[in-house]
N, C-alpha and C. Protein backbone atom coordinates (compact mmCIF):
# COMPACT_ATOMS: atom_id res chain seq x y z
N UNK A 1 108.48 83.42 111.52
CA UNK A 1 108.14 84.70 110.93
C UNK A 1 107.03 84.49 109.89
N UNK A 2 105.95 85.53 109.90
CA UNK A 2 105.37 85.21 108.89
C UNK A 2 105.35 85.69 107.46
N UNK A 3 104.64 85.44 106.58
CA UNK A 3 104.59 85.81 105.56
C UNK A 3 104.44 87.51 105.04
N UNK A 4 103.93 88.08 106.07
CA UNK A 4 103.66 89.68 106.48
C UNK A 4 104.71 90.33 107.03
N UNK A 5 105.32 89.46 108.15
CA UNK A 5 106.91 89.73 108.45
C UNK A 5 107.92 90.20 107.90
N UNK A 6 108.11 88.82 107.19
CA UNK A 6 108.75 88.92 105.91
C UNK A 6 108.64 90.19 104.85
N UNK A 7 107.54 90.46 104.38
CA UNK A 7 107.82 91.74 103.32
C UNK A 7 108.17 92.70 103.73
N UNK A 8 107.29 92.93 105.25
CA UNK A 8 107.55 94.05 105.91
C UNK A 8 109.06 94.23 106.36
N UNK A 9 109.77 93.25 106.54
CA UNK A 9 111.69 93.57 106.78
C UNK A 9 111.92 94.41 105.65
N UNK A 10 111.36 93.47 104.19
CA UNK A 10 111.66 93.78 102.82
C UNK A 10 111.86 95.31 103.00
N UNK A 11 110.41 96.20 103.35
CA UNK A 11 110.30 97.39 103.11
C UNK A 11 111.33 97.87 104.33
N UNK A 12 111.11 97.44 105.70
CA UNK A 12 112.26 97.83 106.58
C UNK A 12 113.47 98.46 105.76
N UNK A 13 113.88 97.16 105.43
CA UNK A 13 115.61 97.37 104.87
C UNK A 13 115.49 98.02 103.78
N UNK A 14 114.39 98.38 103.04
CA UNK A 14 114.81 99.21 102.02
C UNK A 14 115.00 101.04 102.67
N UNK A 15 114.13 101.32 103.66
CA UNK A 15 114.05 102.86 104.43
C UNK A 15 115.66 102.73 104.86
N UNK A 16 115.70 102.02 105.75
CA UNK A 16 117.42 101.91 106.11
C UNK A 16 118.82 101.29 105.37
N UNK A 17 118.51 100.93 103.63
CA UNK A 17 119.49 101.30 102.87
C UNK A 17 119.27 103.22 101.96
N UNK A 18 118.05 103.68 102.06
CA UNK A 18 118.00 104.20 101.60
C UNK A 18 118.80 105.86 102.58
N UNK A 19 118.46 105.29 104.17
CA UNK A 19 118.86 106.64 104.71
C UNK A 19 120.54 106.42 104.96
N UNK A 20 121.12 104.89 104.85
CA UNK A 20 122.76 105.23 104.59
C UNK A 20 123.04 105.47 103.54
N UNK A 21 122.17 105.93 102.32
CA UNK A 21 122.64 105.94 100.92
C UNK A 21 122.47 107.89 100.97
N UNK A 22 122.12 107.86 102.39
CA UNK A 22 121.58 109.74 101.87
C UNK A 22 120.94 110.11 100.61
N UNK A 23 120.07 109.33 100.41
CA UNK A 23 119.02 109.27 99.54
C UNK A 23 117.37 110.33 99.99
N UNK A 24 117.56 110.07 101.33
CA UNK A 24 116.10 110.74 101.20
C UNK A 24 115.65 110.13 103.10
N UNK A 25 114.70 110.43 103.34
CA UNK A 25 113.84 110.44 104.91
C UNK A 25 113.81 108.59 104.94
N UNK A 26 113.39 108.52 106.25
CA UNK A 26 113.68 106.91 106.62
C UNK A 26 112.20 105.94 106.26
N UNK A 27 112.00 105.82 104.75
CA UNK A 27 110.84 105.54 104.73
C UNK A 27 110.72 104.21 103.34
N UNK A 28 110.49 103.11 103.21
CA UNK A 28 110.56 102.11 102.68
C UNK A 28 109.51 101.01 102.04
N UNK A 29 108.88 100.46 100.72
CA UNK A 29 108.14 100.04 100.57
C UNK A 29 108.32 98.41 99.44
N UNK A 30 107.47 97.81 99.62
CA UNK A 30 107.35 96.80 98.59
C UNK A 30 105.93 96.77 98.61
N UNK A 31 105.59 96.38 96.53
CA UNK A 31 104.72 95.75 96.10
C UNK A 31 104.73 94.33 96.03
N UNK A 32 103.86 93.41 96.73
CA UNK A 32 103.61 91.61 96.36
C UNK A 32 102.33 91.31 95.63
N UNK A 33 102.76 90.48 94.41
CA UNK A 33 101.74 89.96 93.79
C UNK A 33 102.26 88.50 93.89
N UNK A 34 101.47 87.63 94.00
CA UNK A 34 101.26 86.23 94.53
C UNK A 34 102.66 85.92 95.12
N UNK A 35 102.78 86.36 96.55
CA UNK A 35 104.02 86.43 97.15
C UNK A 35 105.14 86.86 96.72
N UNK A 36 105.78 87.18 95.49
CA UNK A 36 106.89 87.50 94.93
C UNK A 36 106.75 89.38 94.89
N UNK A 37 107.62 89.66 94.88
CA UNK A 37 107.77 91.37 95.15
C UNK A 37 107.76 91.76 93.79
N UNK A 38 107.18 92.64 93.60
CA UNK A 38 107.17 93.05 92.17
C UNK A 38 107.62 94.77 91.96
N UNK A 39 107.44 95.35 93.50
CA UNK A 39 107.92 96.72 93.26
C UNK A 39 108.66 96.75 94.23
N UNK A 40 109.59 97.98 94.28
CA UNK A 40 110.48 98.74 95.38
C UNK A 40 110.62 99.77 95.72
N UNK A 41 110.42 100.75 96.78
CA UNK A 41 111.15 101.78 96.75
C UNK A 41 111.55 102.37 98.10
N UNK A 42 112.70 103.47 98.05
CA UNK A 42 112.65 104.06 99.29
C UNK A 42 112.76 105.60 99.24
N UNK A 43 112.39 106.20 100.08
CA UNK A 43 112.51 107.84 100.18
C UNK A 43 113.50 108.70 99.00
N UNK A 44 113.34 108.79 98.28
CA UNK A 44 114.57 109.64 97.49
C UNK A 44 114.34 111.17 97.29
N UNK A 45 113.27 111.77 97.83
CA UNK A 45 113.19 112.65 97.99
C UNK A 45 114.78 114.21 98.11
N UNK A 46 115.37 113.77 99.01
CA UNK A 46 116.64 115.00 98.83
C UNK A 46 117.29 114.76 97.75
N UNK A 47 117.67 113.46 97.44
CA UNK A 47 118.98 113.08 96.77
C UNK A 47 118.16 113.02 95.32
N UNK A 48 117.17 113.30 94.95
CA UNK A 48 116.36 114.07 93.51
C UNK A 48 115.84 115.11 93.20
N UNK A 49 115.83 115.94 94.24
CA UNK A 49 114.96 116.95 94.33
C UNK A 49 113.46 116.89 93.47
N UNK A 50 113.03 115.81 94.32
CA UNK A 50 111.32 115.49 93.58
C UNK A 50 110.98 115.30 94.96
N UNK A 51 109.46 115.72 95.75
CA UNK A 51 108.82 115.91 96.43
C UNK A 51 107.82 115.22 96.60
N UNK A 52 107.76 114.51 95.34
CA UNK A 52 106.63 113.52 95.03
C UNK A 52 107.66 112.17 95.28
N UNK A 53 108.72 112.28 95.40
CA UNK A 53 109.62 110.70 95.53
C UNK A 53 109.79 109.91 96.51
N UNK A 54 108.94 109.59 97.38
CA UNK A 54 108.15 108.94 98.61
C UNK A 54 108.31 107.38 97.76
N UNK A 55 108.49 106.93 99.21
CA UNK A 55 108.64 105.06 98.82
C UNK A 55 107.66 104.18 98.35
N UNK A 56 106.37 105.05 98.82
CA UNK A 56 105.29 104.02 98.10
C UNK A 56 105.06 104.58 96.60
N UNK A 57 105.15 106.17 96.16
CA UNK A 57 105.36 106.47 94.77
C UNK A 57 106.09 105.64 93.87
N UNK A 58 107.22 105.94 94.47
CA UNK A 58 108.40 104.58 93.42
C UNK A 58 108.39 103.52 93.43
N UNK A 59 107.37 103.17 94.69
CA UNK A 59 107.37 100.94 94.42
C UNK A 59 105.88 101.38 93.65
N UNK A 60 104.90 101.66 93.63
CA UNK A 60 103.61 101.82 92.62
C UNK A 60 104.18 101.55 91.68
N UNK A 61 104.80 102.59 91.34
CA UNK A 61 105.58 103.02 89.70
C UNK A 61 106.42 102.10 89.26
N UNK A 62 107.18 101.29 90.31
CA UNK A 62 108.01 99.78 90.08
C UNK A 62 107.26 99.10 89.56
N UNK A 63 106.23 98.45 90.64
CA UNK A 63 104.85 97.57 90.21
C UNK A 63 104.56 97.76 89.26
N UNK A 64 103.86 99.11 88.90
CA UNK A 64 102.95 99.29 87.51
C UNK A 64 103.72 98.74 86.14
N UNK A 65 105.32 99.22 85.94
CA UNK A 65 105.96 98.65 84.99
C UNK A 65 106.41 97.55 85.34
N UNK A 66 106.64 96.82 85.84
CA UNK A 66 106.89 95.19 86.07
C UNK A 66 105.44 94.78 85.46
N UNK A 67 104.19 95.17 85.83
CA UNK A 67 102.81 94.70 85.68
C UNK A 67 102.25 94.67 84.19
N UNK A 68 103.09 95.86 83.43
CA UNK A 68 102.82 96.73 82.81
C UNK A 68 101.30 96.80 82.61
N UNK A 69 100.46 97.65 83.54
CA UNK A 69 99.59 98.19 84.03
C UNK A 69 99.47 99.35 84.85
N UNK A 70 98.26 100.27 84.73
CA UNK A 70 98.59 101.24 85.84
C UNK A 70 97.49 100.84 87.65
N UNK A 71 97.05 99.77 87.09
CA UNK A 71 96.31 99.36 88.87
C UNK A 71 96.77 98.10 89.28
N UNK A 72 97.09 97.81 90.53
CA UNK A 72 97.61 96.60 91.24
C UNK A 72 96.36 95.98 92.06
N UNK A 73 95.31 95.32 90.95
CA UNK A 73 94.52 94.43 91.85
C UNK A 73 95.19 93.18 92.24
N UNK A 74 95.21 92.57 93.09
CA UNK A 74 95.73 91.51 93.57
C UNK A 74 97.34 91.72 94.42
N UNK A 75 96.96 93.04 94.44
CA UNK A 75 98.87 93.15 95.09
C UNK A 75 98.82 93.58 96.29
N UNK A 76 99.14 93.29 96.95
CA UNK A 76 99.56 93.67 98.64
C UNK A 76 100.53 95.21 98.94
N UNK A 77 100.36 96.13 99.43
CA UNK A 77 101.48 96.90 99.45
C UNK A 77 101.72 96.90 101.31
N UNK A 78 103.20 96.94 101.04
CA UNK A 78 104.07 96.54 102.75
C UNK A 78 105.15 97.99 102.78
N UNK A 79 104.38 98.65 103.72
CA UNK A 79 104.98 100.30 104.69
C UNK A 79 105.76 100.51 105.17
N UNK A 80 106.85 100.97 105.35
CA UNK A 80 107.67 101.19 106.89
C UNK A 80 106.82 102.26 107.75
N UNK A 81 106.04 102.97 107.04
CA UNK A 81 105.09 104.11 107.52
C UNK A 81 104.07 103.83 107.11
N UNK A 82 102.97 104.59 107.84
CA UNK A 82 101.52 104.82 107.53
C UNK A 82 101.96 105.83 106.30
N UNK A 83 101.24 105.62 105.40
CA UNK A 83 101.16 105.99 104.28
C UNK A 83 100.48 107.85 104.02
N UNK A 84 101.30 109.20 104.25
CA UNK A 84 101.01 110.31 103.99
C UNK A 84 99.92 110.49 103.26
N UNK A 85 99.45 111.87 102.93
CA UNK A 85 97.97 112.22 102.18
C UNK A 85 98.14 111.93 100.83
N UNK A 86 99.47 112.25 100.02
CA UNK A 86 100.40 112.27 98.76
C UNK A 86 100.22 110.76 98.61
N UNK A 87 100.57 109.66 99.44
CA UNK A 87 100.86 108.18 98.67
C UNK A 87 99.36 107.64 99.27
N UNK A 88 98.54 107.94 99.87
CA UNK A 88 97.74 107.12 100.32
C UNK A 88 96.88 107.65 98.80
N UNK A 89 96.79 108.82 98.42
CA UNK A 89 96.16 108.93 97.22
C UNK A 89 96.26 107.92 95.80
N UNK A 90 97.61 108.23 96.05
CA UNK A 90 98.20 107.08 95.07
C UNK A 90 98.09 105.95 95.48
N UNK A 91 97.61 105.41 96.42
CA UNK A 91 97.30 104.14 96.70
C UNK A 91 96.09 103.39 96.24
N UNK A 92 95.05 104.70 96.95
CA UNK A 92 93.82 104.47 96.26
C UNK A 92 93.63 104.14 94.63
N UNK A 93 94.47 105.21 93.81
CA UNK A 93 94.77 105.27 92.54
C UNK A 93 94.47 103.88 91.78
N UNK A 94 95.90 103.01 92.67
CA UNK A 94 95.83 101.91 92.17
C UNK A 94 95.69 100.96 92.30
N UNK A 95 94.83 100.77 93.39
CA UNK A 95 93.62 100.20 93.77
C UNK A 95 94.68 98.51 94.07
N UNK A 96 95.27 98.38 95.24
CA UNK A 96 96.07 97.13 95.83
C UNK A 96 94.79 96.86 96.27
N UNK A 97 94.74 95.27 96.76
CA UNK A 97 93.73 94.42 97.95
C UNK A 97 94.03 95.39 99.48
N UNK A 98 95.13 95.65 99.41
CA UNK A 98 95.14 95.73 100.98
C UNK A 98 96.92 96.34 101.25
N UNK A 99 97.11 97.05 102.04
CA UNK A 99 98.51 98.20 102.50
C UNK A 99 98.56 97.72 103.87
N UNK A 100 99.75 97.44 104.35
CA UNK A 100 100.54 96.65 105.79
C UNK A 100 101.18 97.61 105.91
N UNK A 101 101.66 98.41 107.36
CA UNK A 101 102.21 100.04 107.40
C UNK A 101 102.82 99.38 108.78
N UNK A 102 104.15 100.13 109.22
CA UNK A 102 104.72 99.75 110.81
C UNK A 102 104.42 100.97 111.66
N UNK A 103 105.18 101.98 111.13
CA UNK A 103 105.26 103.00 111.87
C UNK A 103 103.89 104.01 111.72
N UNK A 104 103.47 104.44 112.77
CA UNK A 104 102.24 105.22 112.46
C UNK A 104 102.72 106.63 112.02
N UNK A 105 101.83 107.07 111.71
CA UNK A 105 101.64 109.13 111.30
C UNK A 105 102.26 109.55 112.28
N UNK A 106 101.92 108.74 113.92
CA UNK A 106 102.28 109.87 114.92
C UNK A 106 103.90 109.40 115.29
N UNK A 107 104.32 108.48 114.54
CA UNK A 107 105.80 107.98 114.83
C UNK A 107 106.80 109.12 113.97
N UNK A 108 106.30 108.88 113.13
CA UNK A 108 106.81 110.01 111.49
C UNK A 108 107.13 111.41 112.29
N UNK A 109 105.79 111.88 112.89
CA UNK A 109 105.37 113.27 113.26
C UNK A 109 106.58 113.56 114.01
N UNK A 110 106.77 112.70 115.76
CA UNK A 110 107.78 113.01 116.42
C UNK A 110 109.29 112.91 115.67
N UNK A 111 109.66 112.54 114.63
CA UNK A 111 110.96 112.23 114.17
C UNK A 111 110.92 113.62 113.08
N UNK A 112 109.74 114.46 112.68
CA UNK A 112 110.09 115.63 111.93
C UNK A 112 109.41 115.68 110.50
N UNK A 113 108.35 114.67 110.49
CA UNK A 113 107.54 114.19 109.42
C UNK A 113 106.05 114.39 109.94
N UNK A 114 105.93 115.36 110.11
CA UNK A 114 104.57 115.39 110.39
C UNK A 114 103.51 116.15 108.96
N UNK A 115 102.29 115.01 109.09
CA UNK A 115 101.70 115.44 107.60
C UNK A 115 100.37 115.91 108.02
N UNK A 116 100.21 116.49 109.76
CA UNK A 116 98.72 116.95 110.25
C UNK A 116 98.46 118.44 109.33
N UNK A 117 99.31 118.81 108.96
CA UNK A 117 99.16 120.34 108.20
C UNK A 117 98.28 120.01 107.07
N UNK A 118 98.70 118.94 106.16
CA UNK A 118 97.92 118.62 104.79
C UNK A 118 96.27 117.64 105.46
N UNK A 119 96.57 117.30 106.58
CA UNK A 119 95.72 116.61 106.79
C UNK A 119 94.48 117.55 107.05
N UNK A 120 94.80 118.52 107.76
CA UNK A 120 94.00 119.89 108.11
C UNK A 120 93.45 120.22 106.61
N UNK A 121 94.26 120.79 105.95
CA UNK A 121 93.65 121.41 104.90
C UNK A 121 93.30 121.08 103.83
N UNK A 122 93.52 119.12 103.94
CA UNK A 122 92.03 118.89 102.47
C UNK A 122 90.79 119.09 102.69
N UNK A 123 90.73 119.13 104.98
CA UNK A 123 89.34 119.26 105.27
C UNK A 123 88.97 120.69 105.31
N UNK A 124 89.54 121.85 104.80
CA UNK A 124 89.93 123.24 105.24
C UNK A 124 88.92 123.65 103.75
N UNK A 125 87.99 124.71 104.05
CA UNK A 125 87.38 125.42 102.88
C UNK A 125 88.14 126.28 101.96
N UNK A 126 88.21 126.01 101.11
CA UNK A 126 88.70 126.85 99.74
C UNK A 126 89.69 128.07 100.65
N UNK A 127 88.72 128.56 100.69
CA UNK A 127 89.32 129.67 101.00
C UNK A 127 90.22 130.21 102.28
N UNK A 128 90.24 128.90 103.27
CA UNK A 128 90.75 129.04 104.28
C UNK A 128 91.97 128.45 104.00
N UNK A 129 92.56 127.97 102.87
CA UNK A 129 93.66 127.07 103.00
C UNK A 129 95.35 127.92 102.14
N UNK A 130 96.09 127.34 103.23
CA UNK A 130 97.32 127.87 103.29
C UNK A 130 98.29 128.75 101.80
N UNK A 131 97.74 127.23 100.60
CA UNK A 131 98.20 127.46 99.25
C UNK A 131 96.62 127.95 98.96
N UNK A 132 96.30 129.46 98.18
CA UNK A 132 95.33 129.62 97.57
C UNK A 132 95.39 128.22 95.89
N UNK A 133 93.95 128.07 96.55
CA UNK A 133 93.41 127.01 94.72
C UNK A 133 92.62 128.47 94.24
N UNK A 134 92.90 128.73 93.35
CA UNK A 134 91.83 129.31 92.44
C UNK A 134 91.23 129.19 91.15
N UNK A 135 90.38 129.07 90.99
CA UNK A 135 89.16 128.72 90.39
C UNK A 135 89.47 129.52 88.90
N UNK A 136 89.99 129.09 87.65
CA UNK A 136 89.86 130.27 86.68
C UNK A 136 89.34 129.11 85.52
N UNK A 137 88.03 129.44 85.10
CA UNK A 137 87.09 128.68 84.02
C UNK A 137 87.69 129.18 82.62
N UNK A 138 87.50 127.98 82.06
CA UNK A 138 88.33 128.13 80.47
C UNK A 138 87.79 127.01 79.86
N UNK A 139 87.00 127.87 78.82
CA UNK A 139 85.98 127.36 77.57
C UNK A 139 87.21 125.76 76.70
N UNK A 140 87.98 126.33 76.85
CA UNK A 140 88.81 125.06 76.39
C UNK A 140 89.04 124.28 76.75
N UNK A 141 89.22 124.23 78.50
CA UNK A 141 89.60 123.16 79.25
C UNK A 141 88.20 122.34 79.30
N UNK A 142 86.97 123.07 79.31
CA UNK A 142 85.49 122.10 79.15
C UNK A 142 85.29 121.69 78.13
N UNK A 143 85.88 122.11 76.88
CA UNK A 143 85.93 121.47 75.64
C UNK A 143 86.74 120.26 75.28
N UNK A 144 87.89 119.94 76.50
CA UNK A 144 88.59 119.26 76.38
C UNK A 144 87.81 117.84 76.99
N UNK A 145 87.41 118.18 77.82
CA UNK A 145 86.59 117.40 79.30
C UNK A 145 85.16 116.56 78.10
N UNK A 146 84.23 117.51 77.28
CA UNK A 146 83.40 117.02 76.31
C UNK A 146 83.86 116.11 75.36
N UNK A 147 85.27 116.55 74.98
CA UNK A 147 86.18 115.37 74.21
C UNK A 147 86.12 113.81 74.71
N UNK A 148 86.58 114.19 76.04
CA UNK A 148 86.68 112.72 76.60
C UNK A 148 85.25 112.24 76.91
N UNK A 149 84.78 112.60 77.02
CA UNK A 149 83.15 112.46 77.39
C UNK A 149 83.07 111.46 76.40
N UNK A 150 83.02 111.88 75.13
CA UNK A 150 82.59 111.64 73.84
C UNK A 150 83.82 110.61 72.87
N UNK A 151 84.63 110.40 73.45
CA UNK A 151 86.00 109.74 73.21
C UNK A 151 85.20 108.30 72.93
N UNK A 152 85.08 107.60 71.90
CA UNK A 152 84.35 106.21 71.88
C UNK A 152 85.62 105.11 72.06
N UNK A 153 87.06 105.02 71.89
CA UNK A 153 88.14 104.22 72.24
C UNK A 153 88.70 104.76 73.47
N UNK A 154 88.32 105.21 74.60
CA UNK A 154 89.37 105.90 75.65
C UNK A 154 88.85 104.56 76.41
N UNK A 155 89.98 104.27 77.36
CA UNK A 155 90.02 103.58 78.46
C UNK A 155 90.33 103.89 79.65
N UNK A 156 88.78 103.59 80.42
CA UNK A 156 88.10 103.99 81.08
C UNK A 156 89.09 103.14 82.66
N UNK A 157 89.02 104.79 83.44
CA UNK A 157 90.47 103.87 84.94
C UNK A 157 89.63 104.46 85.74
């Protein structure tokens, strides 16, 4: 088995302790920094009522405080899934070397996880999309934005 194997069970068995724990959808992750696992998570989505509680959210968020940092250069992240529009963002976020995934989008899709709807409508114009975004400008919120501009100690992510 290899070394890729290996984590990838890691994340395996975490989706399938998490769906006998009735925790949440069958979905499982680990963070590796120089081979040793540094994050965990699996679906907890029902059993929190958080929507954002996806397995690669909570192993990031593992990682980041084990790291205590908020980016994982040098860390590997290992999938039971291709990674949704929601965690692949957060992936980017925090910027791993490289994400190992088993099951594809279209595996997810047939089992009742299908994420082609969001996929449609980040490419979908303003105005064509399902949740209206609307646009309301506020002299404060650009005043806030000039703050940071001008912030001479902020650290820069």
């Amino acid at each position: 088995m290899t070394r890729e194997e290996k984590f990838m069970n890691e994340a395996v068995l975490l989706s399938e302790k998490g769906i006998n724990k009735n925790e949440g959808g069958p979905f499982g992750c680990v963070v590796v920094k120089d081979n040793k696992i540094i994050g965990r998570g699996n679906n907890k989505v029902t059993s929190t009522n958080d929507p954002t509680a996806h397995a690669e959210i909570i192993a990031i968020r593992d990682a980041c405080s084990t790291l205590q940092t908020f980016q994982l250069e040098g860390c590997e992240i290992f999938t039971s899934c291709e990674p949704c529009p929601m965690c692949l963002g957060a992936i980017y976020w925090a910027r791993p070397d490289v994400v190992y995934f088993a099951n594809t989008r279209n595996d997810a899709a047939e089992i009742g996880f299908d994420d082609s709807m969001i996929y449609d409508e980040i490419n979908a114009k303003m105005e064509e999309r399902k949740i209206p975004l609307i646009n309301l400008q506020s002299e404060n919120a650009k005043h806030v934005f000039h703050t940071w501009k001008e912030k001479k100690d902020k650290m820069i992510y």
